[in-house]
C-alpha atoms as a PDB file:
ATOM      1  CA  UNK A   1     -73.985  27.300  21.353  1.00  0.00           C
ATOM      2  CA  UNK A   2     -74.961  25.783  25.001  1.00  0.00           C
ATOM      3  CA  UNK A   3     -73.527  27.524  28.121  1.00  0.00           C
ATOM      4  CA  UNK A   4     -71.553  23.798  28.790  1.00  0.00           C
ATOM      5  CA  UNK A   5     -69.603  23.803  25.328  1.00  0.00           C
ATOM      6  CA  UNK A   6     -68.576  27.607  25.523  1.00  0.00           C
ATOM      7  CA  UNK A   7     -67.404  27.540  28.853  1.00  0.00           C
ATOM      8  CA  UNK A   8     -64.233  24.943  28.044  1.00  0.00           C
ATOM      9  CA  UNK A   9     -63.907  27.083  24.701  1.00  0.00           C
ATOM     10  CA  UNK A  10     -63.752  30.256  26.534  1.00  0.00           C
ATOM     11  CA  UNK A  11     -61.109  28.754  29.016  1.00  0.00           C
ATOM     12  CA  UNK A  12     -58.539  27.046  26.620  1.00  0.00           C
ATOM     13  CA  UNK A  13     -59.022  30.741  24.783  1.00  0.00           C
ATOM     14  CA  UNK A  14     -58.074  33.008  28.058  1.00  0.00           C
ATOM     15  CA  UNK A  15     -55.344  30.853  28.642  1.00  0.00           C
ATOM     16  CA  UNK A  16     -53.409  31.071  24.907  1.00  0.00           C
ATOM     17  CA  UNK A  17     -53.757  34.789  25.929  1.00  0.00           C
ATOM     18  CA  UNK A  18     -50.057  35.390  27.219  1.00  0.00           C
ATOM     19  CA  UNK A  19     -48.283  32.807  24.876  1.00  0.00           C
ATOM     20  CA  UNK A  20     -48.013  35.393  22.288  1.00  0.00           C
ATOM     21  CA  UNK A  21     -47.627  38.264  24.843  1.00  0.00           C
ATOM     22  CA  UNK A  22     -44.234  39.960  23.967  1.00  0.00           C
ATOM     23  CA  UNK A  23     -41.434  39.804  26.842  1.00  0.00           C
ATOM     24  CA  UNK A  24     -41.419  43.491  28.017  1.00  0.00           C
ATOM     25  CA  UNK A  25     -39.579  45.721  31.233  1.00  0.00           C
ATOM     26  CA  UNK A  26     -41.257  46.592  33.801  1.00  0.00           C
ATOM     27  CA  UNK A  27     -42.027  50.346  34.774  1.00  0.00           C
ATOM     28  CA  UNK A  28     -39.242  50.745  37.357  1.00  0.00           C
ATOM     29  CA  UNK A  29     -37.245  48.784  34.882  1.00  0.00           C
ATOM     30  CA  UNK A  30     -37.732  51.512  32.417  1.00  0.00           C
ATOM     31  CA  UNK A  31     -37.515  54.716  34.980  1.00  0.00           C
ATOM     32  CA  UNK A  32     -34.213  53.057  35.815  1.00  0.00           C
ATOM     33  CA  UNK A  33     -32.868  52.465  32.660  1.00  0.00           C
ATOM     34  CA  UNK A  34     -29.112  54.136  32.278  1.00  0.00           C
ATOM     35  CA  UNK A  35     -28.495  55.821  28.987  1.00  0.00           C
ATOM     36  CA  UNK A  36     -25.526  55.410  26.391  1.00  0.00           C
ATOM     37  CA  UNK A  37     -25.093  57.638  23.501  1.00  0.00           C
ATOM     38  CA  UNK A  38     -23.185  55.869  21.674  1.00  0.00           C
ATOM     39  CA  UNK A  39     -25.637  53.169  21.319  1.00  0.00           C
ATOM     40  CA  UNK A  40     -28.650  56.186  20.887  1.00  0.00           C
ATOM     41  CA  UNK A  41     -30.485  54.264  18.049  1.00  0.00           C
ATOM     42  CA  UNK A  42     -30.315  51.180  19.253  1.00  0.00           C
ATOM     43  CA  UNK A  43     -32.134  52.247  22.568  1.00  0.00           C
ATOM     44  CA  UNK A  44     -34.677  53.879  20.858  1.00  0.00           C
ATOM     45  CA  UNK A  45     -35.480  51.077  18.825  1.00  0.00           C
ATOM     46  CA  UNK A  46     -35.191  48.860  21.903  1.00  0.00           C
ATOM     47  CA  UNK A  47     -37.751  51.222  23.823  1.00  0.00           C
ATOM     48  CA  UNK A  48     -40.098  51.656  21.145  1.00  0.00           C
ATOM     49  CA  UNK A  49     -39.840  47.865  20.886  1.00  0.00           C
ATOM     50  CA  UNK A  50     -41.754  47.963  24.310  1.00  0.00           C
ATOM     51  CA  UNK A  51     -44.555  50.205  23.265  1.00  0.00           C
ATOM     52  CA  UNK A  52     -47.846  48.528  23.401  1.00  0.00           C
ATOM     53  CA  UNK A  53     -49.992  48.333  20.666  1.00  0.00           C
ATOM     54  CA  UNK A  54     -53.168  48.650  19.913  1.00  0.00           C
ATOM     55  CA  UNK A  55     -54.303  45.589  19.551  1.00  0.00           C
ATOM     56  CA  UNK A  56     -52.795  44.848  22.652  1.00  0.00           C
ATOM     57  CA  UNK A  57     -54.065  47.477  24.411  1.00  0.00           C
ATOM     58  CA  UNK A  58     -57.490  46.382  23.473  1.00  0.00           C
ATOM     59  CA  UNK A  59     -56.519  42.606  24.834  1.00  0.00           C
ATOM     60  CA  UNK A  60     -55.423  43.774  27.872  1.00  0.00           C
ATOM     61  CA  UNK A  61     -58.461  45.743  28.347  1.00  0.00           C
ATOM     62  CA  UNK A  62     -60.678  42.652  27.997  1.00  0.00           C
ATOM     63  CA  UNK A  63     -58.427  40.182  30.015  1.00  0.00           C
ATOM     64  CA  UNK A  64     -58.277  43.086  32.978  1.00  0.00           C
ATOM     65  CA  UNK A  65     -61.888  43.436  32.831  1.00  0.00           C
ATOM     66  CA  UNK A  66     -63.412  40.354  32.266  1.00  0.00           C
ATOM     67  CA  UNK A  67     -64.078  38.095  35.115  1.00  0.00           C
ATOM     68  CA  UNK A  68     -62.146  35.008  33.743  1.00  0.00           C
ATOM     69  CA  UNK A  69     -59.576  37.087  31.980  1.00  0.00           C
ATOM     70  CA  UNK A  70     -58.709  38.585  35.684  1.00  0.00           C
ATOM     71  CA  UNK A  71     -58.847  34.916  37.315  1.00  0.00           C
ATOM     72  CA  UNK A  72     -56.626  33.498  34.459  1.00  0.00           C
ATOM     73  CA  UNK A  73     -53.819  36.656  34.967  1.00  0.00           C
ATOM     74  CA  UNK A  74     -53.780  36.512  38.402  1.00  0.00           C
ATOM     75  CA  UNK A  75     -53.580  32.588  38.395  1.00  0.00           C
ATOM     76  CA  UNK A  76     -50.678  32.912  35.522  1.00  0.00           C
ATOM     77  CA  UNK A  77     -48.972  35.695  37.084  1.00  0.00           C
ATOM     78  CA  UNK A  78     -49.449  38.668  34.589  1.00  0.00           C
ATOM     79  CA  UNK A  79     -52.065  40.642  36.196  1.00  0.00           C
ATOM     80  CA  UNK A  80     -49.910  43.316  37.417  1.00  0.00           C
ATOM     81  CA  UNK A  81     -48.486  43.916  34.350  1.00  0.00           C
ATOM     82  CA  UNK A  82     -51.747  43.897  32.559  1.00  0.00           C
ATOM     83  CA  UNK A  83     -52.680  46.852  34.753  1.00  0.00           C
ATOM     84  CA  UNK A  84     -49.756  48.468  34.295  1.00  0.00           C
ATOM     85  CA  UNK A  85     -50.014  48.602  30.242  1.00  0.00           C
ATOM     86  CA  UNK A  86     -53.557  49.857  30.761  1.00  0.00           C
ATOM     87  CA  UNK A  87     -51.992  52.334  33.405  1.00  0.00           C
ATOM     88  CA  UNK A  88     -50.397  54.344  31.211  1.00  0.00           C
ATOM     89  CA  UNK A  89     -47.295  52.241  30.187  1.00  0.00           C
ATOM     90  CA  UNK A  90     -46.687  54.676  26.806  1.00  0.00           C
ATOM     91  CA  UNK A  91     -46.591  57.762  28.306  1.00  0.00           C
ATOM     92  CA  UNK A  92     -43.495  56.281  30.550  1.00  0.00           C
ATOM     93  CA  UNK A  93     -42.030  54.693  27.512  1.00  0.00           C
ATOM     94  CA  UNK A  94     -42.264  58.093  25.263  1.00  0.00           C
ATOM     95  CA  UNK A  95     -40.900  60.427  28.309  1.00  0.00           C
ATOM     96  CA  UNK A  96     -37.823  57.665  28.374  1.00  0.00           C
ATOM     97  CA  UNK A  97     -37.378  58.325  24.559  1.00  0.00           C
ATOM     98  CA  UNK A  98     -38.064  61.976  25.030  1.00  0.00           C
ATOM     99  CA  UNK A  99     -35.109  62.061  27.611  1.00  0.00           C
ATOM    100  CA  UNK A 100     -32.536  59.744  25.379  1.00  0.00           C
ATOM    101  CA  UNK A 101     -33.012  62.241  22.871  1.00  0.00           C
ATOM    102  CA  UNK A 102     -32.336  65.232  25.420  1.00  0.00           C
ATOM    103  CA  UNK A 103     -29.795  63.762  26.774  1.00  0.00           C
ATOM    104  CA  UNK A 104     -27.895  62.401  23.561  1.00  0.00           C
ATOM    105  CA  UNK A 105     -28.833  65.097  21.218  1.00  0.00           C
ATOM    106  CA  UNK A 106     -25.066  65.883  19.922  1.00  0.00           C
ATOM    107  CA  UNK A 107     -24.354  62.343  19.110  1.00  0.00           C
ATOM    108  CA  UNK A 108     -25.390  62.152  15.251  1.00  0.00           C
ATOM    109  CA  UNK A 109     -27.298  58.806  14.738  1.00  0.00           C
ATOM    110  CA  UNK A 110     -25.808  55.795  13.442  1.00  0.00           C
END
């Protein structure tokens, strides 16, 4: 395929990127999050809702560190976010979860 043809191809691609990307909270969203035991299950559901997987973790990857995958996120607004999944966006997510459970251990699940 000629240079001319893929480069359109490639752009109407990189920019369907984010209109499947799920809505998710921010880091400091998720440090700040307040717990309630009675509702236990239905944060941890909700938080491991956010988790990334790996599918999108490889997606992310390739947006982040592709030259028009980082031109398209930063011109759509998502970049920062992007980085922030391939920052280590689980490991706040499962700490969160680890605390809910601390915190709400004697309240039997629902």
């Amino acid at each position: 395929m000629d240079f001319k043809k893929c480069l359109p191809l490639s752009l109407i691609l990189t920019s369907l990127i984010g209109c499947t990307t799920t809505a998710r909270m921010t880091r400091e969203e998720i440090s700040s999050m307040r717990f309630d035991c009675a509702r236990k299950q239905q944060q941890l559901d909700f938080l491991k809702s956010q988790m990334i997987t790996g599918d999108e973790y490889l997606i992310n990857g390739l947006i982040v560190t592709s030259s028009i995958g980082y031109v398209s996120s930063i011109a759509d607004g998502t970049y920062q976010q992007r980085r922030d999944f391939m920052d280590g966006y689980n490991g706040g997510i499962r700490l969160k979860i680890d605390q809910l459970k601390s915190v709400c251990h004697a309240y039997p699940p629902q």
